[in-house]
PDB file of N, CA and C in Angstrom:
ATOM      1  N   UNK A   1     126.938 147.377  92.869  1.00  0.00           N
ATOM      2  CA  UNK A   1     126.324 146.389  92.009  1.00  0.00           C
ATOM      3  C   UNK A   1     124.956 146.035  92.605  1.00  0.00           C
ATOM      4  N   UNK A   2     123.921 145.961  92.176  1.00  0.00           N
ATOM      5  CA  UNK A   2     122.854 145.156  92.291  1.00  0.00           C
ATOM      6  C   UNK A   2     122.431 144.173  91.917  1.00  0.00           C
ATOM      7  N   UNK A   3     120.877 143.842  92.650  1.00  0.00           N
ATOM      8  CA  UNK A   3     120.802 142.488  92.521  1.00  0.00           C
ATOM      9  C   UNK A   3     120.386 141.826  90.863  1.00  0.00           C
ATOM     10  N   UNK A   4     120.050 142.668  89.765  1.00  0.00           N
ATOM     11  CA  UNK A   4     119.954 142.207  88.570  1.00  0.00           C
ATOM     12  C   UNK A   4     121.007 142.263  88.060  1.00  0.00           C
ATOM     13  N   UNK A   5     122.695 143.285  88.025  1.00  0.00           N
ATOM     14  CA  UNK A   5     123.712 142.865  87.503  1.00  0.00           C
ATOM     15  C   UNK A   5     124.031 141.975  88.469  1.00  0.00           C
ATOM     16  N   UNK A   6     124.011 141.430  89.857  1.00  0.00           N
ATOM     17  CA  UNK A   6     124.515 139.899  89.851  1.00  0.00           C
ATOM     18  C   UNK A   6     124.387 138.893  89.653  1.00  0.00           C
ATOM     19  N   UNK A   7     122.725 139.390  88.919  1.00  0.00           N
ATOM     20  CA  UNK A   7     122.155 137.992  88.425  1.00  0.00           C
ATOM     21  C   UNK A   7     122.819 137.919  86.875  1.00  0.00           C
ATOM     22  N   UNK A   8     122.819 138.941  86.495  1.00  0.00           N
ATOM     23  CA  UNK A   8     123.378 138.535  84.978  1.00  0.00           C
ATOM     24  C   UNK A   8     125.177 138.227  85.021  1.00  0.00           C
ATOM     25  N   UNK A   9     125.734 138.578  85.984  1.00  0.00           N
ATOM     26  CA  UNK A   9     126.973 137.728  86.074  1.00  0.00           C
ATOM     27  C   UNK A   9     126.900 136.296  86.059  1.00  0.00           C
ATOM     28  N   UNK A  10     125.761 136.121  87.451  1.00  0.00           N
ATOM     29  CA  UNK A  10     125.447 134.912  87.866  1.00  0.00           C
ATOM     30  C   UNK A  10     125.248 133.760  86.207  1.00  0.00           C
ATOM     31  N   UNK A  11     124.254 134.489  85.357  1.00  0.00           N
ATOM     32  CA  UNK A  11     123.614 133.452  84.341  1.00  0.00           C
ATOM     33  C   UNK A  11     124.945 133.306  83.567  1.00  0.00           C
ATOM     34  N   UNK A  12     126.170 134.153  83.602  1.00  0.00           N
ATOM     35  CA  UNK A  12     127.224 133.234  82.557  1.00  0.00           C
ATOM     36  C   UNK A  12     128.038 132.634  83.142  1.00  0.00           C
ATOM     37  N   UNK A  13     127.915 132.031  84.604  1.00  0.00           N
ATOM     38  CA  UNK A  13     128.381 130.903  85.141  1.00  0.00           C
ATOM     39  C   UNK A  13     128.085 129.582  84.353  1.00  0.00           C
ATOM     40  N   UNK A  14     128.751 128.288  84.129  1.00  0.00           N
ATOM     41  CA  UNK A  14     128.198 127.104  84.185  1.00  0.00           C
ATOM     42  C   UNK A  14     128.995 126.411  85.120  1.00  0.00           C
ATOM     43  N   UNK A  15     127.945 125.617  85.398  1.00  0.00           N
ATOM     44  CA  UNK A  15     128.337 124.876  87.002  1.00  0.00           C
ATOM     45  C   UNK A  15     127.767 123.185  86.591  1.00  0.00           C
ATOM     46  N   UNK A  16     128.201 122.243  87.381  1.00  0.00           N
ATOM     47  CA  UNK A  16     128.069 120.927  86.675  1.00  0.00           C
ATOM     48  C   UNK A  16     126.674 120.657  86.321  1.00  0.00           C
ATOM     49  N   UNK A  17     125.894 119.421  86.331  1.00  0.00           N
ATOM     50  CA  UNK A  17     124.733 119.126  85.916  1.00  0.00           C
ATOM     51  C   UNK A  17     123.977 119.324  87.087  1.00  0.00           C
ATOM     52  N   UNK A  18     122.772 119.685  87.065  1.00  0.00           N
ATOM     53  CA  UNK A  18     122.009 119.912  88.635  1.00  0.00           C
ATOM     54  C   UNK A  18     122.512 120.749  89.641  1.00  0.00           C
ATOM     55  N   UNK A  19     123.729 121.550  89.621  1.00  0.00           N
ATOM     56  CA  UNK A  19     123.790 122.079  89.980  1.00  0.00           C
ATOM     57  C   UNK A  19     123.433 123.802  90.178  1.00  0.00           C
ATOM     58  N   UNK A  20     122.890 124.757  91.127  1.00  0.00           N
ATOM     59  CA  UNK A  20     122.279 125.944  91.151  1.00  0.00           C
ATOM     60  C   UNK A  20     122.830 126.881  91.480  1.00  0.00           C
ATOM     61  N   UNK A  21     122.877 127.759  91.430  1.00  0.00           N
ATOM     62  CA  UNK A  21     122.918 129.195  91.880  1.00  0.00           C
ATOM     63  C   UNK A  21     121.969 130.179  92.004  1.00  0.00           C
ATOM     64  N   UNK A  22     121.749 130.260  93.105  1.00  0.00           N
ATOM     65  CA  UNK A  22     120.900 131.390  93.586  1.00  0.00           C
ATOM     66  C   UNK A  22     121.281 132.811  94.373  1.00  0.00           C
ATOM     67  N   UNK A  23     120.213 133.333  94.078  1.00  0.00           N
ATOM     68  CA  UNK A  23     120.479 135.178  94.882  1.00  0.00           C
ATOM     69  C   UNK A  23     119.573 135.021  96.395  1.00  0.00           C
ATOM     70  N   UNK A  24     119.704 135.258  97.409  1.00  0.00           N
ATOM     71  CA  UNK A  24     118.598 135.555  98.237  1.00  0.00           C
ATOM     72  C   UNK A  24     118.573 136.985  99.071  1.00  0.00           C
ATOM     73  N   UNK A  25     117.412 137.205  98.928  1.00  0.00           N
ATOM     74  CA  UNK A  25     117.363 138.765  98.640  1.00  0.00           C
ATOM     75  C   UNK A  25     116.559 138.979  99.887  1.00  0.00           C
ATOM     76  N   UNK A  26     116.459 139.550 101.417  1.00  0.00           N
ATOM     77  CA  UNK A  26     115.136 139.750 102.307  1.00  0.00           C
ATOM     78  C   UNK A  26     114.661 140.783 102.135  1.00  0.00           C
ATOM     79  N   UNK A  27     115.184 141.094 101.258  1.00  0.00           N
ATOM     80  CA  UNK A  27     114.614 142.697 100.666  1.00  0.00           C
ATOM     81  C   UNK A  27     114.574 143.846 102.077  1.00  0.00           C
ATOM     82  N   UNK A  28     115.065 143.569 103.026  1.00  0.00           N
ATOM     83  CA  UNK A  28     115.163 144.102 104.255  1.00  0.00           C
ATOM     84  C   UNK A  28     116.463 144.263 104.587  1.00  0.00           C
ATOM     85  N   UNK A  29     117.591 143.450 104.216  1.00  0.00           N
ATOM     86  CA  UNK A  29     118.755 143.092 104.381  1.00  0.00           C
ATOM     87  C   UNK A  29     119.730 142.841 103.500  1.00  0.00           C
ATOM     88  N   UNK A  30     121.182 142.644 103.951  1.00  0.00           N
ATOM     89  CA  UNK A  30     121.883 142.319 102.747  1.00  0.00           C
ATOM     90  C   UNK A  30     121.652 140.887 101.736  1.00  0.00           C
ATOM     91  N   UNK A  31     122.283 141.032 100.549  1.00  0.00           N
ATOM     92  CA  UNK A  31     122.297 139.757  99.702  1.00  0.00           C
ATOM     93  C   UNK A  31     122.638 138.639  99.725  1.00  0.00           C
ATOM     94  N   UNK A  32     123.087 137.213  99.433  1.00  0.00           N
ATOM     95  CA  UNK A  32     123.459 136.684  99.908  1.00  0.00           C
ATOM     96  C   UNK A  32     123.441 135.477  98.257  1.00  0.00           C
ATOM     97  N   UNK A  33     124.746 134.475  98.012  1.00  0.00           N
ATOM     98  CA  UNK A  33     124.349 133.388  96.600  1.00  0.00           C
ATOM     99  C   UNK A  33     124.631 132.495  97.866  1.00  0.00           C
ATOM    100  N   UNK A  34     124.502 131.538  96.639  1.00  0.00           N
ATOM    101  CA  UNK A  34     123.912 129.973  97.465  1.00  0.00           C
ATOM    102  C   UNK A  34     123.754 129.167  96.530  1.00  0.00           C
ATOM    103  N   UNK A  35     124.692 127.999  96.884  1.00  0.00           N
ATOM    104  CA  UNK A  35     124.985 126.561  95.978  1.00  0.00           C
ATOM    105  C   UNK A  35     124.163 125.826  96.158  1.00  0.00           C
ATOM    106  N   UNK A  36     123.389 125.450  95.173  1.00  0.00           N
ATOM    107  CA  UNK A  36     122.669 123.796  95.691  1.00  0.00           C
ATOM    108  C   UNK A  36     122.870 122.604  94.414  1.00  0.00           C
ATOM    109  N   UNK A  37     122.213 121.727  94.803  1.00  0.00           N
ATOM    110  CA  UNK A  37     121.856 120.839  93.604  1.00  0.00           C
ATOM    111  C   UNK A  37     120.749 119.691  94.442  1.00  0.00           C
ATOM    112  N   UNK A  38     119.960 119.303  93.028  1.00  0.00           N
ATOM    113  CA  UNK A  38     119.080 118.121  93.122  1.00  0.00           C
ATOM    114  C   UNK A  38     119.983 117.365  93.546  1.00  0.00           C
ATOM    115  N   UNK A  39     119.600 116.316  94.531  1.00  0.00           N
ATOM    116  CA  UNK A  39     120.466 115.014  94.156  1.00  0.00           C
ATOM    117  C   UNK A  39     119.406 114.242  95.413  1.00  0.00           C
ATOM    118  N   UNK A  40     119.911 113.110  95.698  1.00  0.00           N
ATOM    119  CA  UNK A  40     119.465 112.470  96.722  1.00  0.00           C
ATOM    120  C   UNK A  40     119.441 112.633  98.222  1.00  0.00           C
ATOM    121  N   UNK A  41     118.688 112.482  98.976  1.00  0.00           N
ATOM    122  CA  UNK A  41     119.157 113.133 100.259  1.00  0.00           C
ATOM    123  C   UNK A  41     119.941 112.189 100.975  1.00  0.00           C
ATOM    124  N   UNK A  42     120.798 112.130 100.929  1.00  0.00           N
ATOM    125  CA  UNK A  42     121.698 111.253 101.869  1.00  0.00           C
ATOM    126  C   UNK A  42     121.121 110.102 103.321  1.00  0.00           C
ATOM    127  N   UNK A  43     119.794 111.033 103.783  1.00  0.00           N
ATOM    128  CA  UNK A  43     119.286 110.640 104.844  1.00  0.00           C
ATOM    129  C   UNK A  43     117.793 109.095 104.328  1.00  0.00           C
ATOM    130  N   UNK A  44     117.187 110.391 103.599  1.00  0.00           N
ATOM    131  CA  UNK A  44     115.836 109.988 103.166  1.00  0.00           C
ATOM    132  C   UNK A  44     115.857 109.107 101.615  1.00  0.00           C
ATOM    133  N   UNK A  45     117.146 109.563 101.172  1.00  0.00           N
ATOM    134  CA  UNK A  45     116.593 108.780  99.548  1.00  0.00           C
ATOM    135  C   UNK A  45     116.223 109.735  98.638  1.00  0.00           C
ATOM    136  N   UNK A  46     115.386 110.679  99.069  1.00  0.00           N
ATOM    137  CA  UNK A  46     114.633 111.331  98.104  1.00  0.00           C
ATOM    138  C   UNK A  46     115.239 112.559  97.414  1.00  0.00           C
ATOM    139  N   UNK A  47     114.927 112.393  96.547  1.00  0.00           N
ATOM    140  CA  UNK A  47     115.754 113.668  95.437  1.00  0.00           C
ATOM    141  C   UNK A  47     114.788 114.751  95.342  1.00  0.00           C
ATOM    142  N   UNK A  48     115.959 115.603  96.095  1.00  0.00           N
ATOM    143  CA  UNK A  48     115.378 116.955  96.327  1.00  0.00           C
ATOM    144  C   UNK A  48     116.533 118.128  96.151  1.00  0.00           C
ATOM    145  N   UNK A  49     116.397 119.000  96.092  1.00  0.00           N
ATOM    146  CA  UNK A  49     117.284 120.097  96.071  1.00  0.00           C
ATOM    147  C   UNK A  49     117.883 120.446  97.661  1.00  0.00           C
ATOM    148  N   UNK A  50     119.123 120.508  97.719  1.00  0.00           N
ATOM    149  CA  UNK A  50     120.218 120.430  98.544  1.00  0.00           C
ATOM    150  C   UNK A  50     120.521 121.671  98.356  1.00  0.00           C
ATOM    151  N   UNK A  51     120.749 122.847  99.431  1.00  0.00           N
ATOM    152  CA  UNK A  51     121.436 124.209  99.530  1.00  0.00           C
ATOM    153  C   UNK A  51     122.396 123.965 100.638  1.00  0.00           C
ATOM    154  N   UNK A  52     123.903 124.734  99.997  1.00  0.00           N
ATOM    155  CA  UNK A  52     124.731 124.722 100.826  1.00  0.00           C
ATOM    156  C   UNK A  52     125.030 126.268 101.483  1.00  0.00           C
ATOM    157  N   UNK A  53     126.112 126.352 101.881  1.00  0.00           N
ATOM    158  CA  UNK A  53     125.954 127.616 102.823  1.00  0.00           C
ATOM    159  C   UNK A  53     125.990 128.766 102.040  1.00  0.00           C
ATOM    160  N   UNK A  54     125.926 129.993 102.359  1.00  0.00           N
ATOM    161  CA  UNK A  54     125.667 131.078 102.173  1.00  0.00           C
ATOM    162  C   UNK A  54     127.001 132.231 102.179  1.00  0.00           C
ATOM    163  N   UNK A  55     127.053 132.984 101.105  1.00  0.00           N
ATOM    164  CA  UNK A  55     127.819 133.950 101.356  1.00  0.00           C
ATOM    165  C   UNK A  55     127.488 135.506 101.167  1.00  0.00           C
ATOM    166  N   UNK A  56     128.076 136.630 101.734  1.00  0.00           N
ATOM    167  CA  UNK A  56     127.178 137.742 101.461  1.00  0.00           C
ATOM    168  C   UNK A  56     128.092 138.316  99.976  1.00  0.00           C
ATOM    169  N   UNK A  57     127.190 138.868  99.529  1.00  0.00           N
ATOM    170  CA  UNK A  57     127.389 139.767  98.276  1.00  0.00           C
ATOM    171  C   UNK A  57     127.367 141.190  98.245  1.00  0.00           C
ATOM    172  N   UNK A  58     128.480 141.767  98.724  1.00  0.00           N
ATOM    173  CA  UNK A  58     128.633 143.046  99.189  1.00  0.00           C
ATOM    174  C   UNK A  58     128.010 143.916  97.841  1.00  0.00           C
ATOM    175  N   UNK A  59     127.105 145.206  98.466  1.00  0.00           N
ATOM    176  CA  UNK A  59     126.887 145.994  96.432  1.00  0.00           C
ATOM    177  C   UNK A  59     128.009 146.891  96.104  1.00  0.00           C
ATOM    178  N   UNK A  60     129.048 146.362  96.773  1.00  0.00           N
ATOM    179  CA  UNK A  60     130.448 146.975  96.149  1.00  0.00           C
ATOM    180  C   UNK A  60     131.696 146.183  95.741  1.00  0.00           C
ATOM    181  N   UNK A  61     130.979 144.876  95.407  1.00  0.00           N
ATOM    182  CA  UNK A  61     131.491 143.275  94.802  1.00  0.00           C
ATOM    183  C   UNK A  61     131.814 143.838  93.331  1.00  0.00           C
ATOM    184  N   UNK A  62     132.793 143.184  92.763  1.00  0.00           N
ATOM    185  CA  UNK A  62     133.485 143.263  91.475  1.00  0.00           C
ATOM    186  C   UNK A  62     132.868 141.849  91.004  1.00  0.00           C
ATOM    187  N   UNK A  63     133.023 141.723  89.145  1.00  0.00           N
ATOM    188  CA  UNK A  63     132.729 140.907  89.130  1.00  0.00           C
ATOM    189  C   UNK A  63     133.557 139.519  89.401  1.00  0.00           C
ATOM    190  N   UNK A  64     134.240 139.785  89.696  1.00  0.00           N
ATOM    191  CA  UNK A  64     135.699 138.860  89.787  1.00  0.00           C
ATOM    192  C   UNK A  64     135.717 138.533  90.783  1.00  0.00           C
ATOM    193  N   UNK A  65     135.548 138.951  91.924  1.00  0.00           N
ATOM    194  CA  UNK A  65     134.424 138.577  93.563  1.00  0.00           C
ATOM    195  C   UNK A  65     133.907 137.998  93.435  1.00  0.00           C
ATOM    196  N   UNK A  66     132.320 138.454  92.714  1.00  0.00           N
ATOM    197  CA  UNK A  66     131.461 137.435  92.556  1.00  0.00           C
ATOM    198  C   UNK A  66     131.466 136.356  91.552  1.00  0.00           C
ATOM    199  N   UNK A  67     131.773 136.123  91.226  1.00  0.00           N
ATOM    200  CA  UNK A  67     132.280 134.497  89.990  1.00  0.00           C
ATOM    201  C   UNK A  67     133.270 133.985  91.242  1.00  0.00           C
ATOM    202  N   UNK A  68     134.299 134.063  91.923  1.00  0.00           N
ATOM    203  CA  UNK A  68     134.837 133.326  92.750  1.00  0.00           C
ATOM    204  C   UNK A  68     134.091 133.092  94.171  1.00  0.00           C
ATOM    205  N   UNK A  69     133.580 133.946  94.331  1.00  0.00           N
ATOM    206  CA  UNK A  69     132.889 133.356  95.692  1.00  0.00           C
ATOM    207  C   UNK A  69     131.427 132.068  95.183  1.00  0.00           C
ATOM    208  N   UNK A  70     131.566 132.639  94.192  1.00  0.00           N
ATOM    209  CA  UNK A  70     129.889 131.395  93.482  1.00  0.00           C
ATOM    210  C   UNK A  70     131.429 129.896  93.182  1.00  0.00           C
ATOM    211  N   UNK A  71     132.477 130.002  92.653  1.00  0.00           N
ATOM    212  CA  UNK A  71     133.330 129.177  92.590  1.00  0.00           C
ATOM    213  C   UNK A  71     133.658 128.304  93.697  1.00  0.00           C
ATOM    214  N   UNK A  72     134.009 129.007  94.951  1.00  0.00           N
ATOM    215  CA  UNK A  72     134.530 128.861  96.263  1.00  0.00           C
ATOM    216  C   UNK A  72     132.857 128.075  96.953  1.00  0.00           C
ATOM    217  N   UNK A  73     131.799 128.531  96.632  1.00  0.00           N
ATOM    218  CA  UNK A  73     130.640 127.538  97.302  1.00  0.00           C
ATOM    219  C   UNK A  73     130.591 126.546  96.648  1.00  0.00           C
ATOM    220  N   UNK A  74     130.764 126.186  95.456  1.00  0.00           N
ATOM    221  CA  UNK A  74     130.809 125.297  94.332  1.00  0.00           C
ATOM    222  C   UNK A  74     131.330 124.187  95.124  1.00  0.00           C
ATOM    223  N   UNK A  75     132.817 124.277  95.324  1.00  0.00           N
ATOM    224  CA  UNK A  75     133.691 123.658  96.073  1.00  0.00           C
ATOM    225  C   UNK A  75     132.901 123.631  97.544  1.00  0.00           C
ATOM    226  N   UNK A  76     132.787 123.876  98.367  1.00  0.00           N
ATOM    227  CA  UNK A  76     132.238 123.485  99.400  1.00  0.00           C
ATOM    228  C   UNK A  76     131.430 122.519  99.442  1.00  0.00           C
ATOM    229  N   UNK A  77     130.270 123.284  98.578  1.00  0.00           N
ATOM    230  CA  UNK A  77     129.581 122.008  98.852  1.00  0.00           C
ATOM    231  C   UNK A  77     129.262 120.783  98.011  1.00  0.00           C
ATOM    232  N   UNK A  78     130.445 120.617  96.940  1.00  0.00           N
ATOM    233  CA  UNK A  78     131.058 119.435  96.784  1.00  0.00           C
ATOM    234  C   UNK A  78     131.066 118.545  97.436  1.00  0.00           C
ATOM    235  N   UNK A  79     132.041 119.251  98.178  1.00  0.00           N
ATOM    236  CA  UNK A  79     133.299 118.670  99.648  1.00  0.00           C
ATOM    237  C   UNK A  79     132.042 118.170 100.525  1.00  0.00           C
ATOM    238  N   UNK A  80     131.355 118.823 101.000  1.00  0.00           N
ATOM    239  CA  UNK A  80     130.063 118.412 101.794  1.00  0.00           C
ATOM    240  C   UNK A  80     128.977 117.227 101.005  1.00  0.00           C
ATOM    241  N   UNK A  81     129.052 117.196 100.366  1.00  0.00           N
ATOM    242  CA  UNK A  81     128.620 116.136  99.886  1.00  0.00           C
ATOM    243  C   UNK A  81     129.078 114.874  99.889  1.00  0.00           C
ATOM    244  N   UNK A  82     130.513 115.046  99.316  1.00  0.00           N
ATOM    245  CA  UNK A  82     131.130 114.045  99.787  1.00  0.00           C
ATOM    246  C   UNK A  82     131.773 113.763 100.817  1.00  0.00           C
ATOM    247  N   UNK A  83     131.637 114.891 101.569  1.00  0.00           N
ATOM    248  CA  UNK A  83     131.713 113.544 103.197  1.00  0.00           C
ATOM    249  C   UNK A  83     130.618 113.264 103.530  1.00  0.00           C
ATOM    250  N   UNK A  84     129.308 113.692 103.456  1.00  0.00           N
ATOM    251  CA  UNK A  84     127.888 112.554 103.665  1.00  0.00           C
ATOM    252  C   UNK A  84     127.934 111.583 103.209  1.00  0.00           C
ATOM    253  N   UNK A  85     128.260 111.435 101.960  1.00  0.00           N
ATOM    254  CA  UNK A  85     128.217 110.114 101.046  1.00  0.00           C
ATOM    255  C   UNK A  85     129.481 108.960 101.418  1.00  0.00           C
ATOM    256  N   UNK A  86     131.249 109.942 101.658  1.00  0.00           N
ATOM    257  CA  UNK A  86     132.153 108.797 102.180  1.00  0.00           C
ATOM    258  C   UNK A  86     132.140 107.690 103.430  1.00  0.00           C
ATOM    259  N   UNK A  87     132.145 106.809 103.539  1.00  0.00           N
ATOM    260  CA  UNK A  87     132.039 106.019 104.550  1.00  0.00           C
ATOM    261  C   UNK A  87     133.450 105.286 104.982  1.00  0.00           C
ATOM    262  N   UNK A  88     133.481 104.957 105.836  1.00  0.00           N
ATOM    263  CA  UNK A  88     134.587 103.537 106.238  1.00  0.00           C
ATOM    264  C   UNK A  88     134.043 102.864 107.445  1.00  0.00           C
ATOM    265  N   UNK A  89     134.208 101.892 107.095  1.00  0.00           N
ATOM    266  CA  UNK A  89     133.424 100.900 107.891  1.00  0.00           C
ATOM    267  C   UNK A  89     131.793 100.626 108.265  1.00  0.00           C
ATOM    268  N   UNK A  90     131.243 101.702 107.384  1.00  0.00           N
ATOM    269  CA  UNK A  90     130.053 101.764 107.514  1.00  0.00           C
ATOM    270  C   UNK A  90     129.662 103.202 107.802  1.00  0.00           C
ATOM    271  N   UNK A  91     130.723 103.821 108.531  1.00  0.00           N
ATOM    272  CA  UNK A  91     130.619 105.051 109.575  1.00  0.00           C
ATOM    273  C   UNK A  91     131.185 105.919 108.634  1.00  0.00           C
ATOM    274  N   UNK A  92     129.926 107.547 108.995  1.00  0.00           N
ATOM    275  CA  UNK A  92     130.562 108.970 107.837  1.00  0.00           C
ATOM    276  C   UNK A  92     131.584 109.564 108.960  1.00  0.00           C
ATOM    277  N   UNK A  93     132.807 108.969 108.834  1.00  0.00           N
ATOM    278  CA  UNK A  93     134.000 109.617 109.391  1.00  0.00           C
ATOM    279  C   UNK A  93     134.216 111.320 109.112  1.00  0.00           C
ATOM    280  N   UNK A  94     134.027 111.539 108.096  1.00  0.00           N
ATOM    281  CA  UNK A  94     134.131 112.872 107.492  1.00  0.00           C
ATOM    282  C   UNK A  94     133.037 113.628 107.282  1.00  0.00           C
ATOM    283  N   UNK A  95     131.878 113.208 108.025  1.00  0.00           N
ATOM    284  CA  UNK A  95     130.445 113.541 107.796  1.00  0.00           C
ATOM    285  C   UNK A  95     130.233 115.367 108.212  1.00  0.00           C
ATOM    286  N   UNK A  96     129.940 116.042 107.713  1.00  0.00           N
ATOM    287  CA  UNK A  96     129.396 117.309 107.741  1.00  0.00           C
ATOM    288  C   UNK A  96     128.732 117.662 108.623  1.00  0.00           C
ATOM    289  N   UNK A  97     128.210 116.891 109.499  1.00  0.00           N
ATOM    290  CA  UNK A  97     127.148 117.387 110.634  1.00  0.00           C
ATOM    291  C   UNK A  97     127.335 116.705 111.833  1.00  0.00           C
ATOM    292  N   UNK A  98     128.747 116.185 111.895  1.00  0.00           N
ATOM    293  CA  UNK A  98     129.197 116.089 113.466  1.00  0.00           C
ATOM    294  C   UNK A  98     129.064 116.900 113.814  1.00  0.00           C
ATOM    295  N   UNK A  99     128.635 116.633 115.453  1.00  0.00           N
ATOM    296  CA  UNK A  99     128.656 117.969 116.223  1.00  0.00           C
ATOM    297  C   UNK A  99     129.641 118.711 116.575  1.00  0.00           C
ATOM    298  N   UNK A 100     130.019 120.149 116.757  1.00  0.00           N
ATOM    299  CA  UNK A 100     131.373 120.283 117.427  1.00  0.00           C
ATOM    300  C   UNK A 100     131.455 119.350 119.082  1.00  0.00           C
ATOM    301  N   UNK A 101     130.551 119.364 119.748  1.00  0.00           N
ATOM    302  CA  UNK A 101     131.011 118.505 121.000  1.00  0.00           C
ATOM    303  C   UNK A 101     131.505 117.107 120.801  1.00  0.00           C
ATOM    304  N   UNK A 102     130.818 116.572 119.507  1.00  0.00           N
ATOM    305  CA  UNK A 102     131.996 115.101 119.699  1.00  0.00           C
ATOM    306  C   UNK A 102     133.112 115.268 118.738  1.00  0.00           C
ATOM    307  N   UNK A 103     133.268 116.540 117.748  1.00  0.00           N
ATOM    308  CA  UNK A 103     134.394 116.933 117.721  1.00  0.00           C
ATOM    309  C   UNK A 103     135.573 116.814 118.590  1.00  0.00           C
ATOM    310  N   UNK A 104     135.418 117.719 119.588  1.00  0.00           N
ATOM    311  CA  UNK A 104     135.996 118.332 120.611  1.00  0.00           C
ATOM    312  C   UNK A 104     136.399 117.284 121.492  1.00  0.00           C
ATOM    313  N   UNK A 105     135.413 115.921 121.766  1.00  0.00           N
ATOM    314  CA  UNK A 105     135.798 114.885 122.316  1.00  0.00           C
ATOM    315  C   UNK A 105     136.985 114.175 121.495  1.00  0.00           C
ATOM    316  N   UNK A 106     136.870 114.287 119.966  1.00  0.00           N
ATOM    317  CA  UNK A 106     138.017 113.607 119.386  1.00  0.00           C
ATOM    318  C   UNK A 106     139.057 113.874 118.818  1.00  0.00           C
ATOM    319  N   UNK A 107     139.513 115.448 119.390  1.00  0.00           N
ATOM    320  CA  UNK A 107     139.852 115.939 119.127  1.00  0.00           C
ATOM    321  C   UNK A 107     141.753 115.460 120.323  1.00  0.00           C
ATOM    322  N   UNK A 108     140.938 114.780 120.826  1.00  0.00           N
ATOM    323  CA  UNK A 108     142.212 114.424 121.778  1.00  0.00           C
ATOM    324  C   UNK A 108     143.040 113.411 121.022  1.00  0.00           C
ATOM    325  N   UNK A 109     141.960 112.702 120.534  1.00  0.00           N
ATOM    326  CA  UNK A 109     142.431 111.422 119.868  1.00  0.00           C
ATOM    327  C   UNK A 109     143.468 111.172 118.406  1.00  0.00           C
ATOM    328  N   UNK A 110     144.208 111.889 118.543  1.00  0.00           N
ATOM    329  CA  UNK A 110     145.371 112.209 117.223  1.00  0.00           C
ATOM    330  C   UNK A 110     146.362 110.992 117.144  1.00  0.00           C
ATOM    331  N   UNK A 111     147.007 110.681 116.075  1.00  0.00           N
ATOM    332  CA  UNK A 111     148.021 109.862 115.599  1.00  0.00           C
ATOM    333  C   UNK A 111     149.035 110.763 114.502  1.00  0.00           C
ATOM    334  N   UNK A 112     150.151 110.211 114.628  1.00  0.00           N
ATOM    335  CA  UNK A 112     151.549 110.579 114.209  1.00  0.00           C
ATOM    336  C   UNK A 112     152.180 109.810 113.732  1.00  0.00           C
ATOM    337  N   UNK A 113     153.158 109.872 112.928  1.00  0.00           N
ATOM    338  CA  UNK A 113     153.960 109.230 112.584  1.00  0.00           C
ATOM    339  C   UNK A 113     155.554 109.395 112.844  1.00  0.00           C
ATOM    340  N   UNK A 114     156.046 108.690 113.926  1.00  0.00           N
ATOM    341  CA  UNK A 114     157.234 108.855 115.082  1.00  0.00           C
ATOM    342  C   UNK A 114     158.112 108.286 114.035  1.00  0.00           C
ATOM    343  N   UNK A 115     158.917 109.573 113.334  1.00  0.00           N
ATOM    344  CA  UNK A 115     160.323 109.978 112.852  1.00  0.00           C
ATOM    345  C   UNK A 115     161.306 109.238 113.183  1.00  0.00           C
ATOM    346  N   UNK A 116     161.695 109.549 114.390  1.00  0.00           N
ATOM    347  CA  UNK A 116     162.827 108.967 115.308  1.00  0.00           C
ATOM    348  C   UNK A 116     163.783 107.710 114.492  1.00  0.00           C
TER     349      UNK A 116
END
């Protein structure tokens, strides 16, 4: 498959309001779609276009591949959105850009619920 039949798969996607789909192409390298949407920047305020992560687009992708992997980023970066935006107590508990090291620090810190 190439990159104009994945674009014409791509255009009979619909995806919510503001939301994108893109091809990125280094023309040197493999392919790659990519979720974004306008929205606000979580940080700054300002409404700008938001890209979430990246997946490759093998040129031996079906179309049924590609409509679920553009599905499967959809969902991601949903999900990433809304843990920038969820709060408790003030604090993005679920925030997207913890580091793994204070991960890893809280990673000790677990709770259970004792059966017994």
């Amino acid at each position: 498959m190439n990159k104009e039949q994945m674009q014409s798969i791509i255009s009979d996607i619909t995806l919510p309001d503001k939301m994108r789909v893109r091809l990125i192409d280094s023309n040197t390298g493999p392919i790659h779609v990519q979720v974004g949407m306008e929205r606000p920047d979580t940080y700054t305020g300002n409404i700008e276009m938001g890209w979430g992560g990246k997946a490759f687009v093998s040129a031996f992708c079906t179309d049924d591949e590609l409509v679920k992997k553009v599905f499967g980023l959809a969902l991601a970066y949903s999900e990433h959105e809304l843990r920038e935006s969820f709060k408790y107590r003030g604090k993005r508990v679920f925030g997207p850009h913890i580091s793994l090291a204070a991960l890893m620090e809280a990673a000790d810190h677990t709770t259970y619920r004792d059966l017994s």
